[in-house]
Every structure is written in C-alpha cells, then in structure tokens.
C-alpha atoms as a PDB file:
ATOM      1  CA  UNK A   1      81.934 128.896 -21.443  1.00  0.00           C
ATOM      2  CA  UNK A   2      78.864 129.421 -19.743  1.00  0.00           C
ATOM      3  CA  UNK A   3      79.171 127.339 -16.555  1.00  0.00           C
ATOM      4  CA  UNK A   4      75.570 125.082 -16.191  1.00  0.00           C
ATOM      5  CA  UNK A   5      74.825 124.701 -12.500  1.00  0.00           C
ATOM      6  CA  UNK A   6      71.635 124.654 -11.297  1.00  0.00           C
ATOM      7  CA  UNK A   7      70.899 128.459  -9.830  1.00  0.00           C
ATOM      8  CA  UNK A   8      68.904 126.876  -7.197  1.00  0.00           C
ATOM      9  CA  UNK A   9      71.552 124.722  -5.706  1.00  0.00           C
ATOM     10  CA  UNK A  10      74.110 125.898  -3.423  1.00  0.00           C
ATOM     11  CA  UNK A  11      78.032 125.555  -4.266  1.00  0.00           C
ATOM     12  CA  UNK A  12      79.979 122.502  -3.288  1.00  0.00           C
ATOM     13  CA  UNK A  13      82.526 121.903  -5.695  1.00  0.00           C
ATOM     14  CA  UNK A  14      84.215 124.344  -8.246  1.00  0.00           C
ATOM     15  CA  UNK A  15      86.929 123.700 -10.713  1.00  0.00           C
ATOM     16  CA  UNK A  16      89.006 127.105 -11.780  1.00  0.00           C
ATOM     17  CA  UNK A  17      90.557 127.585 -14.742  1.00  0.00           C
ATOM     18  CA  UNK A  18      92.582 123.831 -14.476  1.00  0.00           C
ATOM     19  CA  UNK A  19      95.473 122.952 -16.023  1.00  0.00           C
ATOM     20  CA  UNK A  20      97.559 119.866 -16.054  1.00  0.00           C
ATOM     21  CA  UNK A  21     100.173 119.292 -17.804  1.00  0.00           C
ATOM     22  CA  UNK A  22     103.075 116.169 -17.846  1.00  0.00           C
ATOM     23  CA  UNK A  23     106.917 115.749 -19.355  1.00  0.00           C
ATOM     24  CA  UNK A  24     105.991 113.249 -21.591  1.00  0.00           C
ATOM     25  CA  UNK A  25     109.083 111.567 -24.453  1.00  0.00           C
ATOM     26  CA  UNK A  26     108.368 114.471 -26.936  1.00  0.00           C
ATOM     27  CA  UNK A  27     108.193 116.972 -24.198  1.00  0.00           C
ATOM     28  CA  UNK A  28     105.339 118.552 -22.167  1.00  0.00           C
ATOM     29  CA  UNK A  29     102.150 117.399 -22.812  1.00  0.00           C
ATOM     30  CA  UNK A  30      98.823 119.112 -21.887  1.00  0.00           C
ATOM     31  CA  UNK A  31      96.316 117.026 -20.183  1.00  0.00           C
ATOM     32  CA  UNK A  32      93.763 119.553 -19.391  1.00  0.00           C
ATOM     33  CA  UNK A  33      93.315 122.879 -20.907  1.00  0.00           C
ATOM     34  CA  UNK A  34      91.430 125.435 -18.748  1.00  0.00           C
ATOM     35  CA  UNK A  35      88.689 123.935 -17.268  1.00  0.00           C
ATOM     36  CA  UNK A  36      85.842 125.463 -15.422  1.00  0.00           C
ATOM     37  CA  UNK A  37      82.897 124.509 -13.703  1.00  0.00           C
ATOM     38  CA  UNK A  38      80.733 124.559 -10.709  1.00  0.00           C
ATOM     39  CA  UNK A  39      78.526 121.756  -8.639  1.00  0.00           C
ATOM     40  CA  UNK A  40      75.748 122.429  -6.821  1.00  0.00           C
ATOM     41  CA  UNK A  41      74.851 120.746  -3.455  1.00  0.00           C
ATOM     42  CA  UNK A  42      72.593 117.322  -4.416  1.00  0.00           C
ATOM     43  CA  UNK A  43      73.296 117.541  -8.511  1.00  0.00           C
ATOM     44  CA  UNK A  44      74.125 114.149 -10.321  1.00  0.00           C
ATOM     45  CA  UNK A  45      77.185 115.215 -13.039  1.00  0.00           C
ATOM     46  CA  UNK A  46      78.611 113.208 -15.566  1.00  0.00           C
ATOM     47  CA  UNK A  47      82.146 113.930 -16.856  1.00  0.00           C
ATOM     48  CA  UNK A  48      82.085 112.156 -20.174  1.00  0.00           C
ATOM     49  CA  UNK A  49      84.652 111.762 -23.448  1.00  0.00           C
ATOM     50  CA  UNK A  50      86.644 108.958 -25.212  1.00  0.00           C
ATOM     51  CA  UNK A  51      89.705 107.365 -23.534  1.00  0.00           C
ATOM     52  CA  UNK A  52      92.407 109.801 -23.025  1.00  0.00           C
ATOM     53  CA  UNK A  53      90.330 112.929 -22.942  1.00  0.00           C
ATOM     54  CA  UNK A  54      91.609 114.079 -19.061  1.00  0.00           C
ATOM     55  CA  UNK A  55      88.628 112.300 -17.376  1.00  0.00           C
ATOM     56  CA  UNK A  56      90.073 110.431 -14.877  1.00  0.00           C
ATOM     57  CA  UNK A  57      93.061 113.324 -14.704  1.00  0.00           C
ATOM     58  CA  UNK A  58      90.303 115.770 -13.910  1.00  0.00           C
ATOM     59  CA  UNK A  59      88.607 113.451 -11.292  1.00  0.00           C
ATOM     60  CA  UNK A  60      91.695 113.273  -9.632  1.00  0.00           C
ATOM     61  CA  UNK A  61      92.202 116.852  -9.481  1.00  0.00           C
ATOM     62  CA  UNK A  62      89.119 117.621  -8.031  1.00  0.00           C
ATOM     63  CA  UNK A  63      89.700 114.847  -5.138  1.00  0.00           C
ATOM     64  CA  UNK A  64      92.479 116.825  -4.345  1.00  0.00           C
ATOM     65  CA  UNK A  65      94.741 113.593  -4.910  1.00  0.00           C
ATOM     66  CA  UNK A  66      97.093 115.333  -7.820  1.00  0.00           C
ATOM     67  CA  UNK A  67      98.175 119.069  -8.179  1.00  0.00           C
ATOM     68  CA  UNK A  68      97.300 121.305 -11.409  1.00  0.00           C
ATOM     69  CA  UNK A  69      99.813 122.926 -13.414  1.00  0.00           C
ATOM     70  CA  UNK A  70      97.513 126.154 -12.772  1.00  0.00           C
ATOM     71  CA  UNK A  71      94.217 126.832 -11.515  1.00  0.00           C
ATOM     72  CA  UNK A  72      92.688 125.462  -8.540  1.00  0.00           C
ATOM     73  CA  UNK A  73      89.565 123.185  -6.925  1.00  0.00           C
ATOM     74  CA  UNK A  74      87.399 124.705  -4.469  1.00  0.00           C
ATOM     75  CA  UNK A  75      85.876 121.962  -2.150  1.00  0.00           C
ATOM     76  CA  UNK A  76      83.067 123.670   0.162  1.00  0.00           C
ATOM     77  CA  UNK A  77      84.464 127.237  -0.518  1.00  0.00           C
ATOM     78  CA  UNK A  78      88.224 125.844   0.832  1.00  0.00           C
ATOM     79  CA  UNK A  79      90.964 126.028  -1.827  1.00  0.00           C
ATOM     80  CA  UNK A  80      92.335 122.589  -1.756  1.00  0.00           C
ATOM     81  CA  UNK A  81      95.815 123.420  -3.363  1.00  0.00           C
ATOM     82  CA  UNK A  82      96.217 126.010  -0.521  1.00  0.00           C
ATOM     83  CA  UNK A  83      96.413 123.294   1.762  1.00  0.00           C
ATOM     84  CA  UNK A  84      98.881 121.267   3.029  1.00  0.00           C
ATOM     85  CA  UNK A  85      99.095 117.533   1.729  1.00  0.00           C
ATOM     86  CA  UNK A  86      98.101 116.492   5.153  1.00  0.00           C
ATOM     87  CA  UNK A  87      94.784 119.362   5.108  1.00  0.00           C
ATOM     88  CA  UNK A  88      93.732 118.006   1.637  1.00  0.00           C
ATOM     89  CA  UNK A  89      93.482 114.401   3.016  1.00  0.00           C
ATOM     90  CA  UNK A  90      91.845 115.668   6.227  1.00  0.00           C
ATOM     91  CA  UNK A  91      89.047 117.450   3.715  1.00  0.00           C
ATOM     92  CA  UNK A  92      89.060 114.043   1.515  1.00  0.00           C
ATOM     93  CA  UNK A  93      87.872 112.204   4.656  1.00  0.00           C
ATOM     94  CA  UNK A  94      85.340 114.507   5.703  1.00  0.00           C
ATOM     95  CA  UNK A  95      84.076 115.491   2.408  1.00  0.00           C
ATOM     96  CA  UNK A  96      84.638 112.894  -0.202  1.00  0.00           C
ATOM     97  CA  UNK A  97      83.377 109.246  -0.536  1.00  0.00           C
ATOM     98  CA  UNK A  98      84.946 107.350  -3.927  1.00  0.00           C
ATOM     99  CA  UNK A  99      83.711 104.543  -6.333  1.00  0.00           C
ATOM    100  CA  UNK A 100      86.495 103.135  -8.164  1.00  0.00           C
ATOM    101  CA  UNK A 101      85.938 100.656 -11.387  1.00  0.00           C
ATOM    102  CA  UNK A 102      88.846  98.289  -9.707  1.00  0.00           C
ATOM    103  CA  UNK A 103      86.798  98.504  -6.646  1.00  0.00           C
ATOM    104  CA  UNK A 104      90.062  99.477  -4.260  1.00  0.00           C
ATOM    105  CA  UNK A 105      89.158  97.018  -1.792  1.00  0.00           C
ATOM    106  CA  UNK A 106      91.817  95.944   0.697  1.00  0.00           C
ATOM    107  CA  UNK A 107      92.317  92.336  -0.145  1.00  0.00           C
ATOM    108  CA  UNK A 108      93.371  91.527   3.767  1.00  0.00           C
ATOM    109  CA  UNK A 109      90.551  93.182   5.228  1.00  0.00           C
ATOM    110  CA  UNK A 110      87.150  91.790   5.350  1.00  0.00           C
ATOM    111  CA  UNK A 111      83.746  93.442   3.530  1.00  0.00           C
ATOM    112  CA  UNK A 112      82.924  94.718   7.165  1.00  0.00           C
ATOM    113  CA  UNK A 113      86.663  95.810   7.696  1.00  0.00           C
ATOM    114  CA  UNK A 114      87.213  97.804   4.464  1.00  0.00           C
ATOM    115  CA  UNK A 115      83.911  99.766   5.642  1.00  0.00           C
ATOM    116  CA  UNK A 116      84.699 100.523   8.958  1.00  0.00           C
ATOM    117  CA  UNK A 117      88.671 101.801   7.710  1.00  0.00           C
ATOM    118  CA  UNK A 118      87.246 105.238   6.429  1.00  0.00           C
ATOM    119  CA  UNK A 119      85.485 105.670  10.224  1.00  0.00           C
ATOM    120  CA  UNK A 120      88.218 104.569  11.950  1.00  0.00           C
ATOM    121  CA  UNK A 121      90.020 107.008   9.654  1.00  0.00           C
ATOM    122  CA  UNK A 122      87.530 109.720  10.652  1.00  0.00           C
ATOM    123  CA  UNK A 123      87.468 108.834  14.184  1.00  0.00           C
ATOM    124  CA  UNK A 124      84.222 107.450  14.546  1.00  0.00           C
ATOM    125  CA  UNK A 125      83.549 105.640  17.691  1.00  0.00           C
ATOM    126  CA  UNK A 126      81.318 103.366  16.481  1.00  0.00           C
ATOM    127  CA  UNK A 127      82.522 102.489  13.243  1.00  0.00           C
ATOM    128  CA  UNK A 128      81.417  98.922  13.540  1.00  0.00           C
ATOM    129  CA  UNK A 129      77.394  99.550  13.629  1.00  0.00           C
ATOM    130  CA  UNK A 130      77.462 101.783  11.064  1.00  0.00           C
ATOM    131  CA  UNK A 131      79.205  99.420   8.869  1.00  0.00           C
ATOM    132  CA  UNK A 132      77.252  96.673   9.108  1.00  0.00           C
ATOM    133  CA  UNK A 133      73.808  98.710   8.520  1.00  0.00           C
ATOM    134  CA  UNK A 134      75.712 100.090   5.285  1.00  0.00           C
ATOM    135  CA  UNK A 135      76.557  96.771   3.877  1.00  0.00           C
ATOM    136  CA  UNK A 136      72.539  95.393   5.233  1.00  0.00           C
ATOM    137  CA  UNK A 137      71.853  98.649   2.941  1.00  0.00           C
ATOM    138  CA  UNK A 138      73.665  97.249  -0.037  1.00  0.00           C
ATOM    139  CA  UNK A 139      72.610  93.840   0.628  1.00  0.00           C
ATOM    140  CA  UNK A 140      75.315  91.962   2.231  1.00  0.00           C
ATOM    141  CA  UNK A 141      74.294  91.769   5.220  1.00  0.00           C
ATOM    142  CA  UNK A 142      75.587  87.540   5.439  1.00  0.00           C
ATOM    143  CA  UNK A 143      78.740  88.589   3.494  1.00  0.00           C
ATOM    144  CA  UNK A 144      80.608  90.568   5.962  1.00  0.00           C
ATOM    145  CA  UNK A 145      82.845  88.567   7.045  1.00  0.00           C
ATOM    146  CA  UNK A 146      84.186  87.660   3.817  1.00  0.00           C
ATOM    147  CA  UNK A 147      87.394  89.078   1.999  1.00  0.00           C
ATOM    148  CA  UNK A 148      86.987  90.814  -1.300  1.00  0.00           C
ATOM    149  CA  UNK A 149      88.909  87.487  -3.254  1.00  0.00           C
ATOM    150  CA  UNK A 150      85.824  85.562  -1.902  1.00  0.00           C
ATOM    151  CA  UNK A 151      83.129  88.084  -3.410  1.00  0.00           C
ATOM    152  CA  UNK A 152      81.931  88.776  -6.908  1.00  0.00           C
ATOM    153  CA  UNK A 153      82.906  91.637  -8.778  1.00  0.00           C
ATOM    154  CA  UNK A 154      79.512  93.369  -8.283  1.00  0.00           C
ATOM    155  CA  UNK A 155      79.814  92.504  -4.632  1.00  0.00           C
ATOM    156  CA  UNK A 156      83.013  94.091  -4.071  1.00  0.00           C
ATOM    157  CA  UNK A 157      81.351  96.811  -5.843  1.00  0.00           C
ATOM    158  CA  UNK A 158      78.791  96.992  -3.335  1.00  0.00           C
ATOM    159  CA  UNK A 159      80.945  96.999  -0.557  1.00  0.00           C
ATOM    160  CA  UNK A 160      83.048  99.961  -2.224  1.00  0.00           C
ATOM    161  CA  UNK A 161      79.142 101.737  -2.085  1.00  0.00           C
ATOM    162  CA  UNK A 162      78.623 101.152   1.449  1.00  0.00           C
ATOM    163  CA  UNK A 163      82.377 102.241   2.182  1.00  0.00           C
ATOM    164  CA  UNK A 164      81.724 105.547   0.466  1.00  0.00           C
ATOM    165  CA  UNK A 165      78.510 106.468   1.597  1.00  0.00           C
ATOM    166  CA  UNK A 166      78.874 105.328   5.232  1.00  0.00           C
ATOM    167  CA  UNK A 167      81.025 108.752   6.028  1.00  0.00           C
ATOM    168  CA  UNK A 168      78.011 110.914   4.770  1.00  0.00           C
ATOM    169  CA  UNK A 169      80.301 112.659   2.140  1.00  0.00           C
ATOM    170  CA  UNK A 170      79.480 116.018   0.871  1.00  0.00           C
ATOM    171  CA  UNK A 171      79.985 114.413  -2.638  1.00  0.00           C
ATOM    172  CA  UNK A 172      80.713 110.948  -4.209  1.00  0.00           C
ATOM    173  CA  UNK A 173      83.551 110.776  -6.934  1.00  0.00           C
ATOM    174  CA  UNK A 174      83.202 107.495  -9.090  1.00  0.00           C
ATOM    175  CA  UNK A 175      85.458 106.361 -10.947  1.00  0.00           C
ATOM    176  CA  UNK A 176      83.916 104.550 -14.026  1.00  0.00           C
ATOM    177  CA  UNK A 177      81.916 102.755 -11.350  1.00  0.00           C
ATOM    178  CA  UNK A 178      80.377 100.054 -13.889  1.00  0.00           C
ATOM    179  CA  UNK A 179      83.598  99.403 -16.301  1.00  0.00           C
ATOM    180  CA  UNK A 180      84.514  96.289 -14.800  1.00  0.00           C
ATOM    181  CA  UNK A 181      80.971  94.464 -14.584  1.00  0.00           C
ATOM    182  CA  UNK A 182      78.759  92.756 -17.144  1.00  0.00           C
ATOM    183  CA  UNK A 183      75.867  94.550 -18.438  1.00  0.00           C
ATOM    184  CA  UNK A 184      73.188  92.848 -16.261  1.00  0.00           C
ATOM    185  CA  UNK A 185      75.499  93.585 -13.116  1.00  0.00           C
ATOM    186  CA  UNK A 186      76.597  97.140 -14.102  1.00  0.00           C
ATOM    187  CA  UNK A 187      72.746  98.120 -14.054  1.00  0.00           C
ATOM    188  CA  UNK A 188      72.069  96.880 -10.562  1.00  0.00           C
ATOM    189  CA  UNK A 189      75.154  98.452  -9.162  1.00  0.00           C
ATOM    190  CA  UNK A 190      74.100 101.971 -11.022  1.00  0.00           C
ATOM    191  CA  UNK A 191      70.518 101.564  -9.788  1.00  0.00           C
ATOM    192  CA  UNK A 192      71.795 100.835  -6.538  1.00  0.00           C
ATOM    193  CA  UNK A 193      73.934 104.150  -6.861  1.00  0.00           C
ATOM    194  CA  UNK A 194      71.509 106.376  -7.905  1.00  0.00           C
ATOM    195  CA  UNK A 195      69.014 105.633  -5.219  1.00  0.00           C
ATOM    196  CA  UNK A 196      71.446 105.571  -2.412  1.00  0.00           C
ATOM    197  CA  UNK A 197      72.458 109.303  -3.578  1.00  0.00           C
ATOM    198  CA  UNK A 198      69.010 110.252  -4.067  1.00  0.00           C
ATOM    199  CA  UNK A 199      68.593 108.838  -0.379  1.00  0.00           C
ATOM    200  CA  UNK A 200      71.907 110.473   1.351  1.00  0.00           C
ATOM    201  CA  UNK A 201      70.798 113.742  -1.002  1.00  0.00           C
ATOM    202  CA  UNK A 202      74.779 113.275  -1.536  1.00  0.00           C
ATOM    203  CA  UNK A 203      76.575 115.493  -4.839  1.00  0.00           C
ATOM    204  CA  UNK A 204      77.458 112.979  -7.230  1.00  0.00           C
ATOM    205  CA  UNK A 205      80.339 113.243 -10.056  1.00  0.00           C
ATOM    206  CA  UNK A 206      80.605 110.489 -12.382  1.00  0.00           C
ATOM    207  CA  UNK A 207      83.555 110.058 -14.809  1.00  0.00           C
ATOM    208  CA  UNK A 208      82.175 107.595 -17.627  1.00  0.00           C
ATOM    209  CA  UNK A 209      82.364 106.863 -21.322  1.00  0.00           C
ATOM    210  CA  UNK A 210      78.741 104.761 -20.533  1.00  0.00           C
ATOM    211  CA  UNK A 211      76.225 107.568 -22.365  1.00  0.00           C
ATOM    212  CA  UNK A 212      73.316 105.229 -20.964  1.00  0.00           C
ATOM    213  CA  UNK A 213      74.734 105.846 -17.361  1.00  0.00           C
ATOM    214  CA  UNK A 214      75.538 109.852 -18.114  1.00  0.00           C
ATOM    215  CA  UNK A 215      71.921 110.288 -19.241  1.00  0.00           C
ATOM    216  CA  UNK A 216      70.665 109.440 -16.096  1.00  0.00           C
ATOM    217  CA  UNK A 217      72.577 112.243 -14.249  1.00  0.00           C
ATOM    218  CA  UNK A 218      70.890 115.792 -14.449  1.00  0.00           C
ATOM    219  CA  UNK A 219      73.886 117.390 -16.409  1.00  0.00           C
ATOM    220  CA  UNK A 220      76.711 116.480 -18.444  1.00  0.00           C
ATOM    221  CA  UNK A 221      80.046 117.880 -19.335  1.00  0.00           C
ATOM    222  CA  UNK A 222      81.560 116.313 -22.237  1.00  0.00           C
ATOM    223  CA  UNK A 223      85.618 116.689 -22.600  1.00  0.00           C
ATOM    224  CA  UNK A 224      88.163 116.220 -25.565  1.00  0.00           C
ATOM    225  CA  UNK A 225      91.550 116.443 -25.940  1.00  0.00           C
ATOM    226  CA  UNK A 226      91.632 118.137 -22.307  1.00  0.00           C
ATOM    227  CA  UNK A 227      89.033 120.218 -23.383  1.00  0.00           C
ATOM    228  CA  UNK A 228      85.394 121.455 -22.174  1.00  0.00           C
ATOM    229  CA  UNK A 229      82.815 121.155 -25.070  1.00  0.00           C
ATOM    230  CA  UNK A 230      80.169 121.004 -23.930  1.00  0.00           C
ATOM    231  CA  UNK A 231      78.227 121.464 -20.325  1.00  0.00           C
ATOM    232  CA  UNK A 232      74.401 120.987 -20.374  1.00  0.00           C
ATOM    233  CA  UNK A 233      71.913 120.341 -17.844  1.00  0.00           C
ATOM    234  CA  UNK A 234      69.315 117.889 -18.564  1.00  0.00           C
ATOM    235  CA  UNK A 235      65.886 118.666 -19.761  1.00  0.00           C
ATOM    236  CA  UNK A 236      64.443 117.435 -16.554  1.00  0.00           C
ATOM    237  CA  UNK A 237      66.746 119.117 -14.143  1.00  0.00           C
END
C-alpha cells in the first residue's frame, strides 16, 4: 500500500512491515498483519477502526513499550527493537510524550508532582518551573497542589497534557484521549490538544474510534482485523 506521508515533511516515525501475534486458547492469534507506514515531522495522524482491530496493539508498538512478532519501528531513524529494554525507555523519555484515556496519573503524587516526574526522569534541573507554567498552560494554575482523586476527569486529563508536552517530545501518542469524558468535556480537552500541538509544532498520533476527532487530524489510517485499509491524507493537508 502506498504509504501517505506528506513529501514535504521530514521522517520521524516509521512502522515496517509489523507483526504481532499472541498464544491465545485456540492457538496463535494474529493481532497485526504487516503494517506499514511513515510520519512526518509536525503531521496530526489518526489510527482509527472498531474495538479489537490492533489499535491500541499498534500504539504500543510504536512507543516501543511491546515487541513485534516481525518487523520493526523506526523512532528518529533509530531502530527501537535493536535496542536494549533500557535504550528504548531512554528514547521514550526523550522522544515520546503520552495521553492515555485512564489518564495514568499517579494517585500519590500531586497535579504539579506527576508533571515534574517525566523531568526528573529526564534530568531536568528545573523541573519544578516548567511544571507549573505547563499546568498555568492548561489552566490549572490554582490546582497544583491537588491529587488526581481530588480533580475532575477532564482535569486529570489536563494534567496528563501538561505532563506530556512539558518534555518537548518529538511526538505525542494518545491513547483514546477523550473515551473517558462527556461530550462537552471531550471537546475542550481535544481543542486544548490540538492547539497545544499546533503550538509545540509536536507529531501527533491519535488512536480513536471518535471519526469527529480523526477528521480533524490531516490523515487517517483506518485498520481491521489487524489490517491497513486504508491511509489517506486529508483534503486540506
């Protein structure tokens, strides 16, 4: 299949040829089936098919965080899988910022706390600053001392924003990033989103089933079954 990225983007993220497959109760069962692609530096992509089509599987491939059957992920022109476990998560925390529809907040740090971890990870010195000008960025600036079980679901989501972006990743994986909010909430957390990539010019991939939050990303690459159908850049892209 004819892979869709924009010619006047450079590379950032490249799936080869993946393949996943599990032991599953009737034997081996084939998650993903071949797939290939390539992202450009500063596209929005949406990964999009019904429940059980290898979304989230192939999401976690390309973070690196589970190992294909076959095939491989380029991050930045490095082959993830020929990297130690201890490489890949070295390359997660330089490259990567996620967006998770449970939020993944730890529940015994506080909003400023959970920010500053992926700094402290990445051995910022000033982790705290930059924190707290993230979470004034997603609007939470008098929440930051609270703990996620004191904060609204689209609060916690915003905190999981200003966790992801405040390591400048090279791209932003999220995770069905609206799935656990109402309708009125899951629009302000995608407009929020959206204009914080446009802002951090950051690559975003977005695993959804939402075809209202897929159209607003400048191609789309539909899966079944494990499958690649379809990959299509948007008329405006």
């Amino acid at each position: 299949m004819e892979r869709n990225m924009n010619p006047n983007t450079s590379l950032v993220l490249e799936a080869v040829d993946l393949l996943k497959r599990v032991d599953g109760v009737d034997g081996e069962l084939t998650i993903l089936q071949q797939i290939s692609f390539s992202v450009g530096a500063g596209e929005t992509v949406a990964v999009v098919g019904e429940s059980g089509s290898g979304k989230s599987t192939l999401l976690g491939l390309l973070a690196g965080l589970d190992v294909p059957s076959s095939g491989t992920v380029k991050l930045r022109g490095t082959d993830l899988f020929l990297l130690n476990e201890d490489d890949r998560a070295r390359m997660r925390g330089e490259a990567l910022g996620f967006v998770f529809q449970s939020f993944q907040l730890l529940p015994a740090l506080t909003a400023l706390e959970n920010v500053m971890m992926p700094l402290e990870l990445a051995g910022r010195r000033d982790p705290t600053p930059v924190a707290n000008r993230w979470l004034d960025r997603v609007g939470l600036s008098h929440r930051v001392g609270h703990y996620p079980k004191h904060l609204s679901g689209g609060e916690q989501q915003r905190v999981a924003l200003a966790r992801a972006f405040a390591v400048q990743p090279a791209v932003l994986l999220a995770d069905e990033p609206t799935g656990n909010l109402d309708a009125a909430t899951g629009l302000q957390i995608a407009d929020l989103m959206f204009d914080m990539n446009r802002e951090a010019g950051t690559t975003l991939v977005l695993v959804t089933h939402d075809e209202r939050l897929a159209a607003r990303c400048s191609r789309v690459i539909r899966l079944a079954a494990g499958q690649l159908l379809s990959d299509t850049l948007a008329a405006a892209a």
